[in-house]
N, C-alpha and C. Protein backbone atom coordinates (compact mmCIF):
# COMPACT_ATOMS: atom_id res chain seq x y z
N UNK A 1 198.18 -8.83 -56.44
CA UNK A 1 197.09 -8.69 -55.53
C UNK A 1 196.79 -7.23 -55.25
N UNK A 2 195.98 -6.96 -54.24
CA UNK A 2 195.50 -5.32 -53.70
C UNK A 2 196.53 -5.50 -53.06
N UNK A 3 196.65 -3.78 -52.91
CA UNK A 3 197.72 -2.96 -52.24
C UNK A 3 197.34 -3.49 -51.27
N UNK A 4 198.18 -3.04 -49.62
CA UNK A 4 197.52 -3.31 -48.06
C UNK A 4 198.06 -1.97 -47.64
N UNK A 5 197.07 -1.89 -46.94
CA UNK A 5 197.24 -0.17 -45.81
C UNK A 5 198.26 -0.34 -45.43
N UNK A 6 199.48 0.49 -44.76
CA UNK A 6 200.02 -0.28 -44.24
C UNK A 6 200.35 1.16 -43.15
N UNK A 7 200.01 0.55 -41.95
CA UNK A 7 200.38 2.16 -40.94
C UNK A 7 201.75 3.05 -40.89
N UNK A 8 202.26 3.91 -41.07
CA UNK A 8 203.52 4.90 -41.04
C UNK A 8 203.75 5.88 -40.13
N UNK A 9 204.66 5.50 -39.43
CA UNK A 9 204.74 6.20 -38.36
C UNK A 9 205.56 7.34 -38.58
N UNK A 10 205.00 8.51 -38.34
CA UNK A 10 205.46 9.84 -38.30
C UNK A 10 205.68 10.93 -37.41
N UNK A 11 206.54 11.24 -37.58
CA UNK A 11 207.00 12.43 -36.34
C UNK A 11 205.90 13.86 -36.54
N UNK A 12 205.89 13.96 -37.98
CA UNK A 12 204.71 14.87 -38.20
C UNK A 12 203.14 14.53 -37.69
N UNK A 13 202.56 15.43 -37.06
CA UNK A 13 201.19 15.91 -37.09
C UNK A 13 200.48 16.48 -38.22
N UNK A 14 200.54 15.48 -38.90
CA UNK A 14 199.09 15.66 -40.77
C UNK A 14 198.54 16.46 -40.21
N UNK A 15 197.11 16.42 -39.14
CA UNK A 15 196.40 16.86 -38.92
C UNK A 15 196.62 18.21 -38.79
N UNK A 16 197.68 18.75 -38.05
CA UNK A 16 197.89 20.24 -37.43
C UNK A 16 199.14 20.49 -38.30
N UNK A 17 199.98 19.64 -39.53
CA UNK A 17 200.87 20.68 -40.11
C UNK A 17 200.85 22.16 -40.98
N UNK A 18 199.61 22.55 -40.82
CA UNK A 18 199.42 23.62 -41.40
C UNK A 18 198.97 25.13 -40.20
N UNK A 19 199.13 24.05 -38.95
CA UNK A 19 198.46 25.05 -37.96
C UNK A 19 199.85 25.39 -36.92
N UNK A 20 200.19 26.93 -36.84
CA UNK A 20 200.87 27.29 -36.45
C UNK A 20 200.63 28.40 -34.93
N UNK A 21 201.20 28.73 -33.99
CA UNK A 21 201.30 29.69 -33.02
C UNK A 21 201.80 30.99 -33.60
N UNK A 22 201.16 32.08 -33.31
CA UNK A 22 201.59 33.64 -33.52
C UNK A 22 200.88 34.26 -32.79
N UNK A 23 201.44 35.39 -33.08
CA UNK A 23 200.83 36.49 -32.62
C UNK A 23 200.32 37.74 -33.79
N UNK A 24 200.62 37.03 -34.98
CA UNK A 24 200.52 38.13 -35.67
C UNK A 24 198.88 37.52 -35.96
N UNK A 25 198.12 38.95 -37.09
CA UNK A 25 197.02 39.11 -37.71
C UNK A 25 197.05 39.78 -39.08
N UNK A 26 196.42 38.84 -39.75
CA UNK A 26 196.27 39.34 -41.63
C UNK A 26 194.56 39.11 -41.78
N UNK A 27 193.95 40.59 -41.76
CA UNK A 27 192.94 41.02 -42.17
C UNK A 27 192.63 41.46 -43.69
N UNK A 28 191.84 40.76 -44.31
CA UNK A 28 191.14 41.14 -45.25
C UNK A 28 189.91 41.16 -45.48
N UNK A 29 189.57 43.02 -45.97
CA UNK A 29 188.52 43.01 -46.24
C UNK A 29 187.97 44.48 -47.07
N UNK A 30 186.72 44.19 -47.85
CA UNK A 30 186.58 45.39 -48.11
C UNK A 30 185.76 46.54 -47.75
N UNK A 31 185.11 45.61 -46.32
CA UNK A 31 184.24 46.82 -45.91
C UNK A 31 184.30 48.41 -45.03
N UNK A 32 185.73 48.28 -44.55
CA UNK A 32 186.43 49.39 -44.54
C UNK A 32 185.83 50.74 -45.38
N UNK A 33 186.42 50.14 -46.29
CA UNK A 33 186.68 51.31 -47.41
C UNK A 33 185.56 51.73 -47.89
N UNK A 34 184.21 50.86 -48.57
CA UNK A 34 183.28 50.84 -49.25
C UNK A 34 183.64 50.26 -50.64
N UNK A 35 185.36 50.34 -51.02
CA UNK A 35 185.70 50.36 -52.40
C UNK A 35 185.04 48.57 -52.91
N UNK A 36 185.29 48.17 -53.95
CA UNK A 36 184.90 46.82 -54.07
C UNK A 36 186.17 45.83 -54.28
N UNK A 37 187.37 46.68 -53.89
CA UNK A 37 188.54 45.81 -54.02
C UNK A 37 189.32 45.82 -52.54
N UNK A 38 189.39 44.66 -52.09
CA UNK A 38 189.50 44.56 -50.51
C UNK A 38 190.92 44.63 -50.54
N UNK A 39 190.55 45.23 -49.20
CA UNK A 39 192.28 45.78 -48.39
C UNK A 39 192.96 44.76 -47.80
N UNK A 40 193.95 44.62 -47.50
CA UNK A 40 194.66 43.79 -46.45
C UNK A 40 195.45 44.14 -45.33
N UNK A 41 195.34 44.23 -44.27
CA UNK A 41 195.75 44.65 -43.31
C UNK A 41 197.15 43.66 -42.64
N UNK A 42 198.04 43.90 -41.81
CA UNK A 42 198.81 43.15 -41.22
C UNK A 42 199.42 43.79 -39.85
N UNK A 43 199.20 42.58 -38.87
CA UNK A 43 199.39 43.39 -37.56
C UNK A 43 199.86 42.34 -36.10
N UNK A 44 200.00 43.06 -34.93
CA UNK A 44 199.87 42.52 -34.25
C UNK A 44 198.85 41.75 -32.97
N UNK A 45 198.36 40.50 -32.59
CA UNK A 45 197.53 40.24 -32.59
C UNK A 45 197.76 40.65 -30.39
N UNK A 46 197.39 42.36 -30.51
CA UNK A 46 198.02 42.83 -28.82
C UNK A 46 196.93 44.08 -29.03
N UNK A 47 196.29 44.32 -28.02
CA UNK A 47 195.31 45.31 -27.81
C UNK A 47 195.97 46.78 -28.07
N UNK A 48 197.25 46.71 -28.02
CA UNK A 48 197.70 48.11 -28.14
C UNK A 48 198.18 48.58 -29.64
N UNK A 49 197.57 47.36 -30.54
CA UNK A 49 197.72 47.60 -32.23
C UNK A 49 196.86 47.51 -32.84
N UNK A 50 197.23 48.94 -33.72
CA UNK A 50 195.65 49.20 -34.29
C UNK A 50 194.66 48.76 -34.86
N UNK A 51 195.77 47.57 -35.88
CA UNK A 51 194.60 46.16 -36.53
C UNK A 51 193.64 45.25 -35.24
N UNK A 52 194.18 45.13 -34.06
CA UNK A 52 192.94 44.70 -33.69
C UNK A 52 191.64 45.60 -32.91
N UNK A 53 192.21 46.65 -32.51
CA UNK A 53 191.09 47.46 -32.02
C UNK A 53 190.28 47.84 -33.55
N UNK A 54 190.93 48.16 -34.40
CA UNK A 54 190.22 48.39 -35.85
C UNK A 54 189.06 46.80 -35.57
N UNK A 55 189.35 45.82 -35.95
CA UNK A 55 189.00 44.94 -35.63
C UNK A 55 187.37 44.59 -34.54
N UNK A 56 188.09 44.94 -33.74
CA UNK A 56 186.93 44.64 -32.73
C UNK A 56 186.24 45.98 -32.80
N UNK A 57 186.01 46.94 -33.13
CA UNK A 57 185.06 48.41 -33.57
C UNK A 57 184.51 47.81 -35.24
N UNK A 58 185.18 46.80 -35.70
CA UNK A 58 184.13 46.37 -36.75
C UNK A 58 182.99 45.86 -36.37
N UNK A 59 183.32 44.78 -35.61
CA UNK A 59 183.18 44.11 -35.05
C UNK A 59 181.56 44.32 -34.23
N UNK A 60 182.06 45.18 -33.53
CA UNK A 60 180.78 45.91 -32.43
C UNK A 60 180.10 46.63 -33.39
N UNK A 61 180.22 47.06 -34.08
CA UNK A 61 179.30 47.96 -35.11
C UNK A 61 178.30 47.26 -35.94
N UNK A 62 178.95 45.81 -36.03
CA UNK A 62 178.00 45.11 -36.99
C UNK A 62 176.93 44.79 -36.81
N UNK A 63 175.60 44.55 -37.31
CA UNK A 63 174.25 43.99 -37.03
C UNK A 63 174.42 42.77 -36.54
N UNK A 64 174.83 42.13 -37.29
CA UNK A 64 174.65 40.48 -36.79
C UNK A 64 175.93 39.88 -36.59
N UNK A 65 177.00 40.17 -36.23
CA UNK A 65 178.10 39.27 -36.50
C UNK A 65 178.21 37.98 -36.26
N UNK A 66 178.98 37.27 -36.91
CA UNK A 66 178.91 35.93 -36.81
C UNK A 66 180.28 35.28 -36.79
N UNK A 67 180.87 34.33 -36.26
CA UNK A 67 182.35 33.53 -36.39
C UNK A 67 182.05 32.25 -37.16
N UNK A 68 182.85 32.28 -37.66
CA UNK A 68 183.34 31.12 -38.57
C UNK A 68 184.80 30.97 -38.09
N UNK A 69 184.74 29.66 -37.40
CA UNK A 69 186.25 29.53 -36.55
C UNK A 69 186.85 28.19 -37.55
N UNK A 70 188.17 28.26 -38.11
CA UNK A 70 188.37 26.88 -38.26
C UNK A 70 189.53 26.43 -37.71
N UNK A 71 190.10 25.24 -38.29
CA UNK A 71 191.20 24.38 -37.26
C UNK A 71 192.18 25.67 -36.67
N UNK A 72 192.35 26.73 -36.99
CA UNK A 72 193.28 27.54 -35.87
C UNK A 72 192.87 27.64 -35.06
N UNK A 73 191.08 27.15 -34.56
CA UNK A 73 191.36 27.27 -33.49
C UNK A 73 190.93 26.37 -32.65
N UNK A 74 191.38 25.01 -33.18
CA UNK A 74 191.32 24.43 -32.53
C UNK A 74 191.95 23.67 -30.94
N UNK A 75 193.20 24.71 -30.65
CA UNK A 75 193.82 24.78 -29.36
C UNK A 75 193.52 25.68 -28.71
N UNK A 76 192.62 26.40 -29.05
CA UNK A 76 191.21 27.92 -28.39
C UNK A 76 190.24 27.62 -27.82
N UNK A 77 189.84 26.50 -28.15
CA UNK A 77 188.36 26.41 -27.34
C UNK A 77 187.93 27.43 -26.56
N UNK A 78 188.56 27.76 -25.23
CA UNK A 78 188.20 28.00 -24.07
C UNK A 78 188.31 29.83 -24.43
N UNK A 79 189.23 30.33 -25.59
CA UNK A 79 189.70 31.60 -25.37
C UNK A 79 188.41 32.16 -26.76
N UNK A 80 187.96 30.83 -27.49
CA UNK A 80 186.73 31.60 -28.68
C UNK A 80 185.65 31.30 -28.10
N UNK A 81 185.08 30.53 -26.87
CA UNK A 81 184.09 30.97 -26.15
C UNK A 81 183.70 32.62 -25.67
N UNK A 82 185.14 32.86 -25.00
CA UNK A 82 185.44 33.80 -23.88
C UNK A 82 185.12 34.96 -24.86
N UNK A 83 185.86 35.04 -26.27
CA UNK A 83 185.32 36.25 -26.85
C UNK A 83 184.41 36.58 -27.11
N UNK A 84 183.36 35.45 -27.85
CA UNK A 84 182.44 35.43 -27.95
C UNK A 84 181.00 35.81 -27.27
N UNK A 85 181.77 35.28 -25.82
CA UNK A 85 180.80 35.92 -24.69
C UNK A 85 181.25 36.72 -24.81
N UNK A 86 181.79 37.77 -24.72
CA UNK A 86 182.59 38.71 -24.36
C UNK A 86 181.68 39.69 -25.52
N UNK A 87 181.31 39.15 -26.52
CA UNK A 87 181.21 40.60 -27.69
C UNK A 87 179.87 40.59 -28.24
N UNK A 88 179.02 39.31 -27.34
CA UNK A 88 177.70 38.61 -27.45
C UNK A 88 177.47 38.51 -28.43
N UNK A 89 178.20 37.46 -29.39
CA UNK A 89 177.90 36.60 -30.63
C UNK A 89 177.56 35.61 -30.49
């Protein structure tokens, strides 16, 4: 006969096993430089390190910026509003 679904109960979260808590930040990009081979940056995600003030002076400089948020942040809601207002994107 057909297979049957059959429900499995798991201690894992499918949905969020790929989504983790840090503090760190891995930037890539190449508009830094001008070069056409992008940089990668690695840092801490704390106002007093340079990858994110680098960061947010991209950031403000840009014409149009735009976010593209995905499932990381989906336990953010309230904190990718706040930036957002915050940097009027």
């Amino acid at each position: 006969g057909e297979p049957k679904l059959v429900p499995v109960a798991s201690s894992k979260d499918r949905f969020n096993a790929d989504h983790h808590t840090t503090n760190r930040v891995i930037w890539t990009t190449n508009a830094l430089t001008g070069e056409p081979e992008p940089i990668t940056k690695e840092g801490n995600l704390d106002m007093k390190d340079r990858i994110t003030t680098d960061m947010l002076n991209f950031i403000k400089r840009a014409k149009k910026p735009v976010i593209i948020a995905g499932q990381g942040c989906n336990d953010s809601e309230e904190e990718l509003k706040y930036f957002a207002e915050k940097l009027r994107i």
